[in-house]
C-alpha atoms as a PDB file:
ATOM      1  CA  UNK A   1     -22.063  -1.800 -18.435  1.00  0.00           C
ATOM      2  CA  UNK A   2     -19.604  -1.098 -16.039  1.00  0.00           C
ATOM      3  CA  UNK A   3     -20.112  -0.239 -12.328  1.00  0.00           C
ATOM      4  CA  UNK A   4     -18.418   3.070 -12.474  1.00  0.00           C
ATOM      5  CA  UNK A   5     -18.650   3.976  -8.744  1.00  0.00           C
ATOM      6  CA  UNK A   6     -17.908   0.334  -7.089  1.00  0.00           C
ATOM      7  CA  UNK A   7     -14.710   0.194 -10.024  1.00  0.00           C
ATOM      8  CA  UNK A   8     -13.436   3.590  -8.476  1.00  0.00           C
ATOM      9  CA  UNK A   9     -13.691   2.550  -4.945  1.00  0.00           C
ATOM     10  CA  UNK A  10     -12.320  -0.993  -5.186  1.00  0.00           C
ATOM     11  CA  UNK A  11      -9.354   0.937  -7.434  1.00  0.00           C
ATOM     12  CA  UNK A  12      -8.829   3.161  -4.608  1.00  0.00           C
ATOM     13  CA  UNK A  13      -8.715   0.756  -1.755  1.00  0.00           C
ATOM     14  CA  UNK A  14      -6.562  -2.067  -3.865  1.00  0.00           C
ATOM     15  CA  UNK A  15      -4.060   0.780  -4.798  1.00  0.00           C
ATOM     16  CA  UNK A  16      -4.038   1.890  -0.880  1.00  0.00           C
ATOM     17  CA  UNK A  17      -3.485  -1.043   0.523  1.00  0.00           C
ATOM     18  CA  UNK A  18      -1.130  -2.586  -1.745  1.00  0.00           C
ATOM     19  CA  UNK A  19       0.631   1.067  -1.225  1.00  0.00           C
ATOM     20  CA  UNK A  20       0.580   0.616   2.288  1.00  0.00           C
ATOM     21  CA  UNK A  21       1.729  -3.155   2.279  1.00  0.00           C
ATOM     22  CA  UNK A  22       5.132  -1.844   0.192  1.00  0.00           C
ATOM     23  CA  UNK A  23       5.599   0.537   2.894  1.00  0.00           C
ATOM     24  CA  UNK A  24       4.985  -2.226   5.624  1.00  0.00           C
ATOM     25  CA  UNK A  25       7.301  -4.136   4.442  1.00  0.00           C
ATOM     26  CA  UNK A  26      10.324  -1.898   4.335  1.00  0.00           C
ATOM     27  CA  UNK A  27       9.128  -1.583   7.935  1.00  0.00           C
ATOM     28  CA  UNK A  28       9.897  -5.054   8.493  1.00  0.00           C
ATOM     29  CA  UNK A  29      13.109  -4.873   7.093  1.00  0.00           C
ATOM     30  CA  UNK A  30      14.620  -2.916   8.740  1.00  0.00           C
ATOM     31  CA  UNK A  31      13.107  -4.192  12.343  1.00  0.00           C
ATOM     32  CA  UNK A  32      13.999  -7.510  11.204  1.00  0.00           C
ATOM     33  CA  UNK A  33      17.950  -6.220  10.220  1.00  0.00           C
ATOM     34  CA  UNK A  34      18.132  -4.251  13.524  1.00  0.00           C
ATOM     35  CA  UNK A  35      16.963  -7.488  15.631  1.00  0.00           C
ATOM     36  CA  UNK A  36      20.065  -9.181  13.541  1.00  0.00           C
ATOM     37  CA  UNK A  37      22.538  -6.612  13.214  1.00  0.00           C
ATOM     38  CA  UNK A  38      21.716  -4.367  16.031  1.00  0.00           C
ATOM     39  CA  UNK A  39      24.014  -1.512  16.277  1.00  0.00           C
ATOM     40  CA  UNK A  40      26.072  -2.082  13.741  1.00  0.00           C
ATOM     41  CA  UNK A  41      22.907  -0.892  11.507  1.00  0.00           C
ATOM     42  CA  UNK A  42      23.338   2.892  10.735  1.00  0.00           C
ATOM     43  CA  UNK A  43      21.448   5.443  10.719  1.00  0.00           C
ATOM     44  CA  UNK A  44      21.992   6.041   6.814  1.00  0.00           C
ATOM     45  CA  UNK A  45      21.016   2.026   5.670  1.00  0.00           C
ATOM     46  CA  UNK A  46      17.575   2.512   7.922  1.00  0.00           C
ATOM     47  CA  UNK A  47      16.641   6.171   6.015  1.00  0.00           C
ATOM     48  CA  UNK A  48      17.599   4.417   2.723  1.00  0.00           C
ATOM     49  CA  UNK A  49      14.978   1.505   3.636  1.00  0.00           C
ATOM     50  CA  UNK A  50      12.623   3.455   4.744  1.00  0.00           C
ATOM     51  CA  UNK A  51      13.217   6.200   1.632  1.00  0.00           C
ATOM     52  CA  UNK A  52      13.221   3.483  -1.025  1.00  0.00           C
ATOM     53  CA  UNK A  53       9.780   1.706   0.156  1.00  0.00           C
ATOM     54  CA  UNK A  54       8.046   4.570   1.110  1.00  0.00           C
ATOM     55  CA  UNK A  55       8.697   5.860  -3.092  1.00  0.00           C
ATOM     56  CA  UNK A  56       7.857   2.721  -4.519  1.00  0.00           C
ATOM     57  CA  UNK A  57       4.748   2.314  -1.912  1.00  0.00           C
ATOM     58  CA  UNK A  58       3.608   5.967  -3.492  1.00  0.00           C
ATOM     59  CA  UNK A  59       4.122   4.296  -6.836  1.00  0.00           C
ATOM     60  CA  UNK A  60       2.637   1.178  -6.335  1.00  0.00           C
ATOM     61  CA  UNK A  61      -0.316   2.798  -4.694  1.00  0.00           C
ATOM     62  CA  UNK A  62      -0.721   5.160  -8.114  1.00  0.00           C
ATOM     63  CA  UNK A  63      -0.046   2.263 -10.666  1.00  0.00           C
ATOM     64  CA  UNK A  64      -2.551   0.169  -9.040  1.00  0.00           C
ATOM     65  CA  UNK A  65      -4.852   2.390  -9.055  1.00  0.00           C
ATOM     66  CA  UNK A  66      -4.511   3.692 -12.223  1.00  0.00           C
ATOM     67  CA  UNK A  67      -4.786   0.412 -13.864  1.00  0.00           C
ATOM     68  CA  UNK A  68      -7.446  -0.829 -11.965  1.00  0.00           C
ATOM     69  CA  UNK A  69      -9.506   2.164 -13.101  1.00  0.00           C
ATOM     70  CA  UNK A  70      -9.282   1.770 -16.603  1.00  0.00           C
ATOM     71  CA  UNK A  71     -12.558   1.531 -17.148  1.00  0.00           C
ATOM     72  CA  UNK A  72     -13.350   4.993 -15.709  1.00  0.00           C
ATOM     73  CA  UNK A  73     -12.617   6.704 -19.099  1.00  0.00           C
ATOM     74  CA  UNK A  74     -11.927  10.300 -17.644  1.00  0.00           C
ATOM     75  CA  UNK A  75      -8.777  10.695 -17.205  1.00  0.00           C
ATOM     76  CA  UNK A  76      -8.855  13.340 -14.320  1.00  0.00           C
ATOM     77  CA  UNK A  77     -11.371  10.631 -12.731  1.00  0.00           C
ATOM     78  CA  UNK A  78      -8.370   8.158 -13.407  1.00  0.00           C
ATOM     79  CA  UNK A  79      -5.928  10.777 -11.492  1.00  0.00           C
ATOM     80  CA  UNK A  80      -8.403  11.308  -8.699  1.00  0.00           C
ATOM     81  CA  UNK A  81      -8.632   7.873  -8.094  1.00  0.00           C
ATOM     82  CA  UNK A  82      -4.854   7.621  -8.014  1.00  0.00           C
ATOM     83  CA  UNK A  83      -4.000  10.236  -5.673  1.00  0.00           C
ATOM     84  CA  UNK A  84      -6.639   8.987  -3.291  1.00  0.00           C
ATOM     85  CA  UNK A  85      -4.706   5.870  -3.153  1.00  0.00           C
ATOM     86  CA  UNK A  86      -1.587   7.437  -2.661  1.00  0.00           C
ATOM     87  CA  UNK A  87      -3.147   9.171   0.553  1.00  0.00           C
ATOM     88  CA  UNK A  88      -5.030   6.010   1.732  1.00  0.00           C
ATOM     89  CA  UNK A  89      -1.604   4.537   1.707  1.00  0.00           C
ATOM     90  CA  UNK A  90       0.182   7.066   3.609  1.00  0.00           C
ATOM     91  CA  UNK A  91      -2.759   7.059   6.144  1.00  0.00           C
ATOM     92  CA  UNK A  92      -2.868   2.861   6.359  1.00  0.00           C
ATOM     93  CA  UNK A  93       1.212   3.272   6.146  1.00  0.00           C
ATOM     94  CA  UNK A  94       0.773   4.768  10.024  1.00  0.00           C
ATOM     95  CA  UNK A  95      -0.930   1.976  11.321  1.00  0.00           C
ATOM     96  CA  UNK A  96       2.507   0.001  10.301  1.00  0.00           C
ATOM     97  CA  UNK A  97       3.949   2.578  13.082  1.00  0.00           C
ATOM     98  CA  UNK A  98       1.115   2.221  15.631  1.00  0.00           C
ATOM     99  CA  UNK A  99       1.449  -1.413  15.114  1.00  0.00           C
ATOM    100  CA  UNK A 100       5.340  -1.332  15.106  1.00  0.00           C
ATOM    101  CA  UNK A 101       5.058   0.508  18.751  1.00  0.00           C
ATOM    102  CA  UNK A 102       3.100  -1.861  19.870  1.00  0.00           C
ATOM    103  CA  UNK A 103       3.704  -5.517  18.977  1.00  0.00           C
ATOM    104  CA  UNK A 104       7.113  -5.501  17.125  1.00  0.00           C
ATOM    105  CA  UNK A 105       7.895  -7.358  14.382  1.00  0.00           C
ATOM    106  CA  UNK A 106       5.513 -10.033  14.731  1.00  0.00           C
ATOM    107  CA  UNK A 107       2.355  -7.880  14.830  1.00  0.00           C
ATOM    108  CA  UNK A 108       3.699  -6.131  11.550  1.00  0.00           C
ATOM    109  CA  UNK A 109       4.046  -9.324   9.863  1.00  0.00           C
ATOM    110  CA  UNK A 110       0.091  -9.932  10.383  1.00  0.00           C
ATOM    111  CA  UNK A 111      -0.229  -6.069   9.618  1.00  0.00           C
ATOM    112  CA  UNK A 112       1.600  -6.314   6.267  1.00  0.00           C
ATOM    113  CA  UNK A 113       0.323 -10.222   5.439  1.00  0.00           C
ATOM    114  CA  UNK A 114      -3.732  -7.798   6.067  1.00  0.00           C
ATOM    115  CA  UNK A 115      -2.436  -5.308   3.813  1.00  0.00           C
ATOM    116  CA  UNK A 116      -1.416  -8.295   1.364  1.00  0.00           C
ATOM    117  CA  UNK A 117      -4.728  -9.803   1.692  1.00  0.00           C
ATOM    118  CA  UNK A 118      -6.534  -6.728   1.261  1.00  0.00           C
ATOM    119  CA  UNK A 119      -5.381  -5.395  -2.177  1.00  0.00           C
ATOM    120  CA  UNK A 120      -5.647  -8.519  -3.652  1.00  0.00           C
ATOM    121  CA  UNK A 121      -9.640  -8.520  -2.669  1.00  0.00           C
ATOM    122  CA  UNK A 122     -10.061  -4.901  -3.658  1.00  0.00           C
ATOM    123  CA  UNK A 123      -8.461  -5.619  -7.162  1.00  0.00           C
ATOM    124  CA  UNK A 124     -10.716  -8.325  -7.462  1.00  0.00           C
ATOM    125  CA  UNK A 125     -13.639  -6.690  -6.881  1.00  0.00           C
ATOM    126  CA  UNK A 126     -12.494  -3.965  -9.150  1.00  0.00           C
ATOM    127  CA  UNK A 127     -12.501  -6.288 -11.932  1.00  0.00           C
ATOM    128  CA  UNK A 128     -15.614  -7.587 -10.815  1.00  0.00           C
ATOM    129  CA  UNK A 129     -17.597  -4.214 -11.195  1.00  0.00           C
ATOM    130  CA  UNK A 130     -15.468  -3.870 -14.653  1.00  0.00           C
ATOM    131  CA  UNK A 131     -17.229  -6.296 -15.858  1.00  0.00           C
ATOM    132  CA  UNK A 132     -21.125  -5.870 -14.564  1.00  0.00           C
END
């Protein structure tokens, strides 16, 4: 039988972090095109970075976990866990910006390559309590 709770909380951090690691990394991109392009960079390529990774972060945060919640067979459970990860995302996505103020580019590279790291263990262990 399935660990219900542990497959709903390792769904929720996996989708948040993986969420939050798509976000990252349009954070890096653009830091890493302003240290090469400096001002010739507009305003309007930075919003579209930023715009573009911060949707598919929301959607990767949801698919993941979704999917890793399968087992949950509620689907309103399912949508709960979702939605969580969609706001653990947007909360972990703000460290990017504490981290961003603080050590540059370099310090979001660990950031994101933590994020990375961190979804992959969650998912993981979400498949672990599938199966118990």
């Amino acid at each position: 039988m399935a660990d219900l709770i542990g497959v709903a909380l390792a769904s929720i951090t996996s989708g948040a972090a993986a969420g939050a690691a798509i976000m990252t990394s349009g954070v890096v991109t653009l830091r890493a095109m302003q240290a090469r392009n400096g001002a010739a960079l507009t305003a309007d390529t930075g919003f579209a970075i930023l715009s573009v990774t911060i949707v598919l972060g929301i959607v990767g945060a949801v698919l993941s976990g979704w999917l890793l919640g399968r087992p949950i067979n509620d689907t309103w459970r399912r949508g709960v866990v979702a939605a969580l990860s969609v706001f653990g995302a947007s909360l972990l996505a703000v460290g990017a910006t504490v981290t961003d103020m603080f050590t540059g580019i370099r310090g979001l590279s660990v950031y994101l390559a933590l994020l990375a790291v961190a979804a992959v263990i969650a998912g993981r262990a979400a498949k672990r309590a599938a199966h118990r």
